[in-house]
N, C-alpha and C. Protein backbone atom coordinates (compact mmCIF):
# COMPACT_ATOMS: atom_id res chain seq x y z
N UNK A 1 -45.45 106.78 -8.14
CA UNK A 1 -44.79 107.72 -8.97
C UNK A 1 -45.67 108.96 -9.15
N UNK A 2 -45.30 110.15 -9.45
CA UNK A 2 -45.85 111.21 -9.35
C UNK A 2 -46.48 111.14 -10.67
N UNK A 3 -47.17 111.90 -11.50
CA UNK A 3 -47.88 111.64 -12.68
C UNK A 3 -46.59 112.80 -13.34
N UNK A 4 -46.53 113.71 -13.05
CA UNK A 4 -45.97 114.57 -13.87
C UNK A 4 -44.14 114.05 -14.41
N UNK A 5 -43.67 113.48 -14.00
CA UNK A 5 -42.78 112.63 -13.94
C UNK A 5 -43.01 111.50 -15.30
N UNK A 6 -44.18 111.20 -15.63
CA UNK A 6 -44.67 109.85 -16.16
C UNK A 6 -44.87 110.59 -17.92
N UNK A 7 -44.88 111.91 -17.56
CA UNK A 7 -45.72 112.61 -18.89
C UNK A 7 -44.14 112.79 -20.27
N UNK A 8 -44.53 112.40 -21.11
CA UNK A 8 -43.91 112.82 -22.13
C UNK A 8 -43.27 114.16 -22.38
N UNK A 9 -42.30 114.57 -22.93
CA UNK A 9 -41.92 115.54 -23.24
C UNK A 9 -42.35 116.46 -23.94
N UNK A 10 -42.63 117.65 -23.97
CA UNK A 10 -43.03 118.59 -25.31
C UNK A 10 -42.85 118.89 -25.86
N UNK A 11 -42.90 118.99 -27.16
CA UNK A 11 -42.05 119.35 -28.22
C UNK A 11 -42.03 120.73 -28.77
N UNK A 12 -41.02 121.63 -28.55
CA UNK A 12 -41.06 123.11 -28.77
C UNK A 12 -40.81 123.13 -30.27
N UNK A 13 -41.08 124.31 -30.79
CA UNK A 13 -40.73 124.65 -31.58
C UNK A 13 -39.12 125.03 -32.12
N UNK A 14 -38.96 124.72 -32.64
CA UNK A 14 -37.30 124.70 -33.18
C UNK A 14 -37.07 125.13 -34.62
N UNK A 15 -36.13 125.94 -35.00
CA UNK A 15 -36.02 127.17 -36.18
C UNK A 15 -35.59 125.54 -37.26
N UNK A 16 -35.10 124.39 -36.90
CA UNK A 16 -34.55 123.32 -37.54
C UNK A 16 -36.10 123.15 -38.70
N UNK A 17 -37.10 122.85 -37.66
CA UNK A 17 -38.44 122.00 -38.44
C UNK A 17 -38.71 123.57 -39.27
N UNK A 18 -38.98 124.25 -39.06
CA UNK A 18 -39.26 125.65 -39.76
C UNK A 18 -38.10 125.76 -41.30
N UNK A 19 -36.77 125.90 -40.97
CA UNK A 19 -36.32 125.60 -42.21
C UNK A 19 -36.23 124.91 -43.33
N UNK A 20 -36.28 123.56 -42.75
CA UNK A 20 -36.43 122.21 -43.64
C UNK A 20 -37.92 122.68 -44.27
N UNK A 21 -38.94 122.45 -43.24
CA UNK A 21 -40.10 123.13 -43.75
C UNK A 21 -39.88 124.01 -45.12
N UNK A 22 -39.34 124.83 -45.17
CA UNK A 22 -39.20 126.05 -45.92
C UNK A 22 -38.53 125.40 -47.17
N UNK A 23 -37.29 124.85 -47.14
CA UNK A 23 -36.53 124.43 -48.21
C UNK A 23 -37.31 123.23 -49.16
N UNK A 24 -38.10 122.80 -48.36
CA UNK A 24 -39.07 121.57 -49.02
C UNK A 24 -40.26 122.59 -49.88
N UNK A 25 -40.68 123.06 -49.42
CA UNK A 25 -41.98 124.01 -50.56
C UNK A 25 -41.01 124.62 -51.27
N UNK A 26 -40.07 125.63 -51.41
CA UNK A 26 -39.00 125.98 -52.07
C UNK A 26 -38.70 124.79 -53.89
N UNK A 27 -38.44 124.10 -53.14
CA UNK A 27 -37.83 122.97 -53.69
C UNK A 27 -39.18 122.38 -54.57
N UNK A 28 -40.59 122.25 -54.09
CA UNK A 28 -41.39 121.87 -55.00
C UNK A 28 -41.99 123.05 -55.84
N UNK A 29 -41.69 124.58 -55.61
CA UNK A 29 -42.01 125.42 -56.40
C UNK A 29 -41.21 125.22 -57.41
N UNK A 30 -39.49 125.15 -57.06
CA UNK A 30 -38.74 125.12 -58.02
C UNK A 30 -38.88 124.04 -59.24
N UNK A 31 -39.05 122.86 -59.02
CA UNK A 31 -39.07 121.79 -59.73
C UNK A 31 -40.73 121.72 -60.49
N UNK A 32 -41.91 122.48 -59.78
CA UNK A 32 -42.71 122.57 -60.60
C UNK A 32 -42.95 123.94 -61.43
N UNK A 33 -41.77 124.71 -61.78
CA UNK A 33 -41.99 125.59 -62.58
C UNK A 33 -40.83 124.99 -63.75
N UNK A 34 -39.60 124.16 -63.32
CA UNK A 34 -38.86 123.69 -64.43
C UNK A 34 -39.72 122.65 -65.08
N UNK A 35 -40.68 121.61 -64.54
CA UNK A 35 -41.26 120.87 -65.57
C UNK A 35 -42.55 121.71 -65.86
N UNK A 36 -43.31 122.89 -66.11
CA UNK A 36 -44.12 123.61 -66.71
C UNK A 36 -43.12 124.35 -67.89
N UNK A 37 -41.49 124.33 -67.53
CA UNK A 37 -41.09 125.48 -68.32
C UNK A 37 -40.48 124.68 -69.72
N UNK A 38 -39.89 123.36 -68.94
CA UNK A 38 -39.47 122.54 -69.88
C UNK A 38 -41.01 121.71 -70.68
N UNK A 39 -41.79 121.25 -70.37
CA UNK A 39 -43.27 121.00 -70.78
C UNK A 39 -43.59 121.92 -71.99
N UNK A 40 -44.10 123.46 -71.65
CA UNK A 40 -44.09 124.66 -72.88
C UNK A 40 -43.11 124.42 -74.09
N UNK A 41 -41.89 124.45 -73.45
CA UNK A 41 -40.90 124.70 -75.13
C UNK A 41 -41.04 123.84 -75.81
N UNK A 42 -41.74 122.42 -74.99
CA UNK A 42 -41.84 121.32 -76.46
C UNK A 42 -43.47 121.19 -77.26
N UNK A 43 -44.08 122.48 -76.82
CA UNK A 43 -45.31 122.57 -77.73
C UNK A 43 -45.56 123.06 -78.59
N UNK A 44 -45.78 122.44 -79.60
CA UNK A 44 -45.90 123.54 -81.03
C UNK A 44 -46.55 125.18 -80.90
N UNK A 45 -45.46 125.67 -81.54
CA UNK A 45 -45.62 127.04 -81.80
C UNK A 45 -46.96 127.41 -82.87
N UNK A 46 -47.08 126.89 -83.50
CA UNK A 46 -48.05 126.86 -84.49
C UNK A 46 -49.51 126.85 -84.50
N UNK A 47 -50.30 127.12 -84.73
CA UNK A 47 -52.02 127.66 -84.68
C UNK A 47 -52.81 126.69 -86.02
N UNK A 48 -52.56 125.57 -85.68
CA UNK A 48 -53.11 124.28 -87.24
C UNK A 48 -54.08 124.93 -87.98
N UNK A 49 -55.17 125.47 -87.00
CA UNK A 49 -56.53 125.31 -87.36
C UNK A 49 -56.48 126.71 -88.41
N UNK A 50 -55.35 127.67 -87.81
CA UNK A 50 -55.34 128.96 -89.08
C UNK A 50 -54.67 128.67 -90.00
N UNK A 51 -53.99 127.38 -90.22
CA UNK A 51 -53.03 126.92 -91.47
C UNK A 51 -54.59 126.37 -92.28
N UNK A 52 -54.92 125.20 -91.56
CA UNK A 52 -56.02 124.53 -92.87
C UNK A 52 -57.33 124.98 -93.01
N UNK A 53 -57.83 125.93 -92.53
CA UNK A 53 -59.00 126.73 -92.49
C UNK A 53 -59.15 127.98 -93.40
N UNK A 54 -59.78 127.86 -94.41
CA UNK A 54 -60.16 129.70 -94.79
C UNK A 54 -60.61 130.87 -93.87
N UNK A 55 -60.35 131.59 -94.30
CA UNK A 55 -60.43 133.34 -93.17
C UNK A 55 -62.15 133.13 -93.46
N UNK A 56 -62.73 133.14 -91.80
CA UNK A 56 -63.77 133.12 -91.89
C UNK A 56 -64.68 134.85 -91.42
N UNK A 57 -65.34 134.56 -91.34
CA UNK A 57 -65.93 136.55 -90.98
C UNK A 57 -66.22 136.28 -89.80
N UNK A 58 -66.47 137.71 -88.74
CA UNK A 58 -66.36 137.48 -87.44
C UNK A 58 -67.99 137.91 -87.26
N UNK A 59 -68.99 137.81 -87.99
CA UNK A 59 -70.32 137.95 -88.11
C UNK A 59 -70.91 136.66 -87.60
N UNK A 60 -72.23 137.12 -86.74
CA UNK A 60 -72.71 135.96 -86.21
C UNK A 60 -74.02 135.75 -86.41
N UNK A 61 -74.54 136.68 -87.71
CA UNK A 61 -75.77 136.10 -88.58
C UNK A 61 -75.75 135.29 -89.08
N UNK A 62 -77.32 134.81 -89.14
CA UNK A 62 -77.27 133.50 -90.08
C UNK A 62 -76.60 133.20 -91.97
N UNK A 63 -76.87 134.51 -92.18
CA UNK A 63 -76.43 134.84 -93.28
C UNK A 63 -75.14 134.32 -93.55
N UNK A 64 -74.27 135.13 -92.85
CA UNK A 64 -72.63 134.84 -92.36
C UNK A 64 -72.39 133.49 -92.25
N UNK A 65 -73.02 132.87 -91.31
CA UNK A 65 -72.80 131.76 -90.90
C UNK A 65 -72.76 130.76 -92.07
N UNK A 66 -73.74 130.67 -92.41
CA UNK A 66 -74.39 129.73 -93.96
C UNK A 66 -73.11 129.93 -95.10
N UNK A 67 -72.79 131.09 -94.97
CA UNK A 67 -71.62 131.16 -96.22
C UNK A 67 -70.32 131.05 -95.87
N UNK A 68 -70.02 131.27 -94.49
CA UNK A 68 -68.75 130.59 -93.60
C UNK A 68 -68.79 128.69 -93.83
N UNK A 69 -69.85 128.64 -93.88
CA UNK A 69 -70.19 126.64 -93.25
C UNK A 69 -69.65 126.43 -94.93
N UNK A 70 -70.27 127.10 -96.22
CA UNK A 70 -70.05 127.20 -97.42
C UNK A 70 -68.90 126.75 -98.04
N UNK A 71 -67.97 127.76 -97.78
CA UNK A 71 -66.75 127.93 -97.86
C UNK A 71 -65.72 127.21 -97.22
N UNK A 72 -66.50 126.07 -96.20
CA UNK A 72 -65.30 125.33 -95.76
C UNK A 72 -65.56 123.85 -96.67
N UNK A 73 -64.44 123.84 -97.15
CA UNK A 73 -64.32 122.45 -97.53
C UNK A 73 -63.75 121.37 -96.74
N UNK A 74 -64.63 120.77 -96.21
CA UNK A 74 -64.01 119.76 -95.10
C UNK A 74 -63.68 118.62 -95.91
N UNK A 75 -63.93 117.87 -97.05
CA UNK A 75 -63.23 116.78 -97.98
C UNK A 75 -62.07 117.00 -98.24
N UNK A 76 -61.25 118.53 -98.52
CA UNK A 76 -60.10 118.15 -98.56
C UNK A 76 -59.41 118.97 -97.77
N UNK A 77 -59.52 119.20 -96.25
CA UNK A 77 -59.23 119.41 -95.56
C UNK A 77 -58.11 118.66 -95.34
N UNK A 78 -56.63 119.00 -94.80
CA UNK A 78 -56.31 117.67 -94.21
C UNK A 78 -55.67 117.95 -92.76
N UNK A 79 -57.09 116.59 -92.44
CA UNK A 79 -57.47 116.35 -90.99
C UNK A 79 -56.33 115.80 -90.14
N UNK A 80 -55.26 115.32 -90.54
CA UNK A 80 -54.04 114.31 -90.18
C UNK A 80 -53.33 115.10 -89.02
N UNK A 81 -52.99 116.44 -88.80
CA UNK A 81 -52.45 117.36 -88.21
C UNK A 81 -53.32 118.03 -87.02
N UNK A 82 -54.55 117.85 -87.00
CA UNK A 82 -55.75 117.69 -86.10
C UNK A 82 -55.67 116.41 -85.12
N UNK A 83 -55.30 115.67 -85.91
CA UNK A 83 -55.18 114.06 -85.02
C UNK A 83 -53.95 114.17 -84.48
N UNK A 84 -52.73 114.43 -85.05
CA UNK A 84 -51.69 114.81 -84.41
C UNK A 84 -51.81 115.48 -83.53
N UNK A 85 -52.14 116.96 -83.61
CA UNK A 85 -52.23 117.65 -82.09
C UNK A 85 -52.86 117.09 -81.00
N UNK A 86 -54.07 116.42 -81.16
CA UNK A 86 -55.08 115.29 -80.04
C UNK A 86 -54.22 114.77 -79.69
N UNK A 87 -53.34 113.70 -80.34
CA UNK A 87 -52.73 112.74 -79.82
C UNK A 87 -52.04 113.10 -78.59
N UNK A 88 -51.20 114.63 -79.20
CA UNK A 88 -49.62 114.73 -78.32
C UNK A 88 -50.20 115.55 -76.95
N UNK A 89 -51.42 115.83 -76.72
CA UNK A 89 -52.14 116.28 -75.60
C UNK A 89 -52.12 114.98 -74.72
């Protein structure tokens, strides 16, 4: 038998594998921007830490600092809404 006869076929390129190709990345852009978009709307809108925190100064002396640390009362803080946000991460 001749060898060239014996050899497998080649496989050209065809606009078929190129489309499918195409509609498949398509298709995982699409579906990973609906679960990022649907993901977002169910995260609290809300900023905890500026609800249970006093307005602190944007000074980064020690001075500042010492009377920022002062002024926080962490005993009756309530921490419960801190643990909540951890959790739902």
């Amino acid at each position: 038998m001749d060898p060239i006869q014996n050899q497998a076929p080649v496989a050209t390129n065809s606009k078929k594998g190129k489309i499918i190709g195409a509609i498949v990345v398509i298709a995982i852009i699409v579906g990973t921007a609906y679960y990022f978009s649907t993901k977002s709307a169910s995260a609290p809108t809300t900023d905890i830490s500026e609800q249970t925190l006093p307005a602190l100064s944007n000074s980064d002396d020690v001075a500042s600092l010492k009377a920022d640390l002062g002024s926080t009362d962490i005993a009756t803080t309530d921490l419960s809404s801190f643990d909540a946000e951890l959790n739902a991460q």
